[in-house]
C-alpha atoms as a PDB file:
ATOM      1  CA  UNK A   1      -1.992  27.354   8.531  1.00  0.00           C
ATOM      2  CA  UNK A   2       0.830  24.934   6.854  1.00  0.00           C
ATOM      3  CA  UNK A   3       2.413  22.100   8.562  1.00  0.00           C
ATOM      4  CA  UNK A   4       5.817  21.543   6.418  1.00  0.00           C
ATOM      5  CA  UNK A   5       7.356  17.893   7.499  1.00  0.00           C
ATOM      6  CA  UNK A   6      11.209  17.945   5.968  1.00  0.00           C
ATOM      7  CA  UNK A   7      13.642  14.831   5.044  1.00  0.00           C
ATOM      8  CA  UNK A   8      16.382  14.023   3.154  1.00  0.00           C
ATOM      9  CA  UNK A   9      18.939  13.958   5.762  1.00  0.00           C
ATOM     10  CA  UNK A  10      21.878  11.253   6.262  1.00  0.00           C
ATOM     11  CA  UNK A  11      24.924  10.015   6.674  1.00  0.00           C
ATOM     12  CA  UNK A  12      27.599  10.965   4.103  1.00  0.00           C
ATOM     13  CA  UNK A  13      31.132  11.595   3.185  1.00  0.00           C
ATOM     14  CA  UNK A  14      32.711  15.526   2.641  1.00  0.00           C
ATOM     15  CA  UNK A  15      32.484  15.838  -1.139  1.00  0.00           C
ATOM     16  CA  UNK A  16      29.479  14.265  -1.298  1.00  0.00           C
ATOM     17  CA  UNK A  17      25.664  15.457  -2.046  1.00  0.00           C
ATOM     18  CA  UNK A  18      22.479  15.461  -0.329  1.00  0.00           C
ATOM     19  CA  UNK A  19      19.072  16.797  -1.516  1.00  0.00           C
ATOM     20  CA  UNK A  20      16.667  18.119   1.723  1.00  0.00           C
ATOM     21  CA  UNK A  21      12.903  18.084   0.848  1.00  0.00           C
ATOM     22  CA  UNK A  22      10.208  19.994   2.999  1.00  0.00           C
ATOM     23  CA  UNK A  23       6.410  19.327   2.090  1.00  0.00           C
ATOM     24  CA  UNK A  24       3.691  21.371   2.553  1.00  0.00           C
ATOM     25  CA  UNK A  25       0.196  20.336   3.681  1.00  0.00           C
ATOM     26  CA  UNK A  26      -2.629  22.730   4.322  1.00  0.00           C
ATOM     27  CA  UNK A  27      -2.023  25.499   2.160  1.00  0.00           C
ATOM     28  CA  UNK A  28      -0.182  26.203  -1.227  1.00  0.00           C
ATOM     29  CA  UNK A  29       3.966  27.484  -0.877  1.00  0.00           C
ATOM     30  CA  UNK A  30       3.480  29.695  -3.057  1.00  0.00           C
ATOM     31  CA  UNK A  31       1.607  31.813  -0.276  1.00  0.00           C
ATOM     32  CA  UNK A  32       4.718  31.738   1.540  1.00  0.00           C
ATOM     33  CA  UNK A  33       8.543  32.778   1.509  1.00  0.00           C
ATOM     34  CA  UNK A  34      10.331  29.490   2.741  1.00  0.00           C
ATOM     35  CA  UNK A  35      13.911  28.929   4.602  1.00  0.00           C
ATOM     36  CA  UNK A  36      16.427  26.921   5.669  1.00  0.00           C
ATOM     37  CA  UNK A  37      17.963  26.708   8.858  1.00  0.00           C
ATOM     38  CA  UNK A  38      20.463  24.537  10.358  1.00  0.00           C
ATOM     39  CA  UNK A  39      21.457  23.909  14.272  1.00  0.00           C
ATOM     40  CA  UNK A  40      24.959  22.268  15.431  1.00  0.00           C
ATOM     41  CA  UNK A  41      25.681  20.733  18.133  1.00  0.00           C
ATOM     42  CA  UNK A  42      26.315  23.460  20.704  1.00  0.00           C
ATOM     43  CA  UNK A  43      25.787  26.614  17.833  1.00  0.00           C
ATOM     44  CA  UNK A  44      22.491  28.598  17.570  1.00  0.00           C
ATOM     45  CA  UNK A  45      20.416  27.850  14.712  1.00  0.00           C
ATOM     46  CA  UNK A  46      21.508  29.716  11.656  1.00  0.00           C
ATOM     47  CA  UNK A  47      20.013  30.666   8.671  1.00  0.00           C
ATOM     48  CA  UNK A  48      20.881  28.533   5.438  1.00  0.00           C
ATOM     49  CA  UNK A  49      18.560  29.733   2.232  1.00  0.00           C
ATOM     50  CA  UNK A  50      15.644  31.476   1.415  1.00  0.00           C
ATOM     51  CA  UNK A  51      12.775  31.253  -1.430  1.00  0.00           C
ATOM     52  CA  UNK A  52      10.887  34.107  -2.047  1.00  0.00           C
ATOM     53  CA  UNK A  53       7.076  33.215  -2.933  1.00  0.00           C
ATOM     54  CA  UNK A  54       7.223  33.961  -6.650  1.00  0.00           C
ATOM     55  CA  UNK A  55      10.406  31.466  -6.471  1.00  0.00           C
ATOM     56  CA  UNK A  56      12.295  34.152  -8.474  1.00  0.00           C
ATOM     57  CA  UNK A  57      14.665  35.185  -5.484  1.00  0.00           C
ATOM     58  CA  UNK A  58      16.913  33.613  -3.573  1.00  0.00           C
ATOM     59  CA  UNK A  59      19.523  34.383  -0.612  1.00  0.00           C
ATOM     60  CA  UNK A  60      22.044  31.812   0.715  1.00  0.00           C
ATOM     61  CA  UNK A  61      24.540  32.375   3.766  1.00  0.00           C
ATOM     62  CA  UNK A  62      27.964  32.941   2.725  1.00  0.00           C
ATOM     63  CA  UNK A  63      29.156  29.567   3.977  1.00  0.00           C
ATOM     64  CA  UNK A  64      26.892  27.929   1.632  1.00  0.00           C
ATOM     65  CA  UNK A  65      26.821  29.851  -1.165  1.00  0.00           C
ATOM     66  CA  UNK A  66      27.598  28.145  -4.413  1.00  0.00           C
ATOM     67  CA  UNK A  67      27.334  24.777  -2.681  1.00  0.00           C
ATOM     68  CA  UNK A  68      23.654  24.649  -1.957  1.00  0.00           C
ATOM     69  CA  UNK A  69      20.765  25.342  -4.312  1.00  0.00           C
ATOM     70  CA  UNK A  70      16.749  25.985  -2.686  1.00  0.00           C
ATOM     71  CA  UNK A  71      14.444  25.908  -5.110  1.00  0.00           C
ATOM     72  CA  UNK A  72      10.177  25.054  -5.014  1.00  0.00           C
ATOM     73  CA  UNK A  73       8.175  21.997  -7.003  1.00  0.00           C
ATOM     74  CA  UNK A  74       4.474  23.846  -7.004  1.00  0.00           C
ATOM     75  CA  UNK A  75       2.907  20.899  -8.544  1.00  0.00           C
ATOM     76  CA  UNK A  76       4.169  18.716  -6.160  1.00  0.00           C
ATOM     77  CA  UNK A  77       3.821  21.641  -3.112  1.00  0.00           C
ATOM     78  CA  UNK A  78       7.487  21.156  -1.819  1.00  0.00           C
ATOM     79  CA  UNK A  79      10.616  22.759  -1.651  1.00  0.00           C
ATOM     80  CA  UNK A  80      14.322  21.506  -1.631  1.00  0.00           C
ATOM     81  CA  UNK A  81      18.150  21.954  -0.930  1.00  0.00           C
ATOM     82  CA  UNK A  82      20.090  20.753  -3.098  1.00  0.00           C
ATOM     83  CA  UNK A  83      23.657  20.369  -0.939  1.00  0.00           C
ATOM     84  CA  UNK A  84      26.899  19.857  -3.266  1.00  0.00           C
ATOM     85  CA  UNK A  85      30.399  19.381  -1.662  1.00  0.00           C
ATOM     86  CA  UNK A  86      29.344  18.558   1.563  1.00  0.00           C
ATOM     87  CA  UNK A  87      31.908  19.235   4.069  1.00  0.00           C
ATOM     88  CA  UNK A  88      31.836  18.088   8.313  1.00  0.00           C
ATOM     89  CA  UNK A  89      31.115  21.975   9.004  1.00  0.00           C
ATOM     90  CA  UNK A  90      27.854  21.561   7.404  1.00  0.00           C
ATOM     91  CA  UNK A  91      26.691  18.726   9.787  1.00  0.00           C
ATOM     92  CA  UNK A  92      23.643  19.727  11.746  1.00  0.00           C
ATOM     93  CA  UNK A  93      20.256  19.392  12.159  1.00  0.00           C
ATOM     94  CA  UNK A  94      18.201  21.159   9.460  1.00  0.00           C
ATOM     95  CA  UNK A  95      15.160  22.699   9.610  1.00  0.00           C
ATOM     96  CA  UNK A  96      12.662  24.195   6.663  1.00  0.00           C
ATOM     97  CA  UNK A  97      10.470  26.976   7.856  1.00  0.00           C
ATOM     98  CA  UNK A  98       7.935  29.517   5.912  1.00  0.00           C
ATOM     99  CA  UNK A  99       6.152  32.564   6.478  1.00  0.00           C
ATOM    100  CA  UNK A 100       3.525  34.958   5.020  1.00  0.00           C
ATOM    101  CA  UNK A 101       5.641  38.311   6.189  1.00  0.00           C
ATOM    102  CA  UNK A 102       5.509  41.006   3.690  1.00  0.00           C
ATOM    103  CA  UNK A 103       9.681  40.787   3.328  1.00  0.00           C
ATOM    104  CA  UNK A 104      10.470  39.091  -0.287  1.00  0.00           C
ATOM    105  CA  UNK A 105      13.254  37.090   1.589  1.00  0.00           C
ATOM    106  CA  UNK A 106      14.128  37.142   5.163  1.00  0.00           C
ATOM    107  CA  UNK A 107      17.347  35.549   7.513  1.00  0.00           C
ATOM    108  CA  UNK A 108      15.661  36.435  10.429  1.00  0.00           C
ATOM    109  CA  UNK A 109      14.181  32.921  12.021  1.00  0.00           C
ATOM    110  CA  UNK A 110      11.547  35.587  14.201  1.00  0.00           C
ATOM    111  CA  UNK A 111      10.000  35.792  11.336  1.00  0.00           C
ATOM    112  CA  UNK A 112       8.942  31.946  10.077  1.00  0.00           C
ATOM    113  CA  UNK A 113       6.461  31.465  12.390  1.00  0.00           C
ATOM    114  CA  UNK A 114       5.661  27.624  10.995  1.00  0.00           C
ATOM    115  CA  UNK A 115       8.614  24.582  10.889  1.00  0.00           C
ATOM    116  CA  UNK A 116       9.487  21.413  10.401  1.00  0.00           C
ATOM    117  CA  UNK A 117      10.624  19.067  12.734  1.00  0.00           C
ATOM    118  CA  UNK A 118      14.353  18.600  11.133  1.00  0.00           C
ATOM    119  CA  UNK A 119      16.670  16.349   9.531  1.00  0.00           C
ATOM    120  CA  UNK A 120      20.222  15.654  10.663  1.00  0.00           C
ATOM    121  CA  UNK A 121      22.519  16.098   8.324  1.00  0.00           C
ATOM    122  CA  UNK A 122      26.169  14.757   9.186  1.00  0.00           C
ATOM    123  CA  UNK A 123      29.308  14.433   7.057  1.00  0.00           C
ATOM    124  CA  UNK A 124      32.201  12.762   7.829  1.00  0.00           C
ATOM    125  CA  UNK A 125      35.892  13.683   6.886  1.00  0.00           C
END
């Protein structure tokens, strides 16, 4: 079993850029395909990114795409978001999550069955 613990998240002005970290303790990331998820105020969670287990695929929501970047640190056992031209809409609460299912990647939050406790992300106008 992993516990992931994720930071990173603050205060900051649209245009600006934050970088979300997630750490791993108990077992390796590379055994599992890790995500990001977000919650607003009042919205369902939603997914955000996704690192396959090799760390040679990605998938990113639509809203973030080209904005945000996920990718793993093995030696160091963690994985980030890198979050470029922050804007208000992206203000939330975000959560890294992982999983051993068989998919490569997966938007489906059913299937992380292990997550952080979150880090709120807001950006001001």
């Amino acid at each position: 079993q992993v516990q992931l613990v994720d930071a990173g998240g603050g205060l900051v002005q649209a245009g600006d850029s934050l970088r979300l970290s997630c750490a791993a303790s108990g077992r390796t990331f590379s055994a599992y395909m890790v995500g990001w998820f977000r919650q607003a105020p009042g919205k369902e969670r939603e997914f955000v990114a996704a690192l396959s287990r090799s760390g040679g695929s990605t998938d990113y929501a639509d809203s973030v795409k080209g904005r945000f970047t996920i990718f793993g640190d093995n030696a160091k056992n963690m994985v980030f978001l890198q979050m470029n031209s922050l804007n208000p809409e992206d203000t939330a609460v975000y959560y890294c999550a992982a999983t051993t299912a068989s998919f490569t990647l997966s938007r489906a939050d059913i299937f992380y069955p292990y997550w952080g406790q979150g880090t709120q992300v807001t950006v001001s106008a």
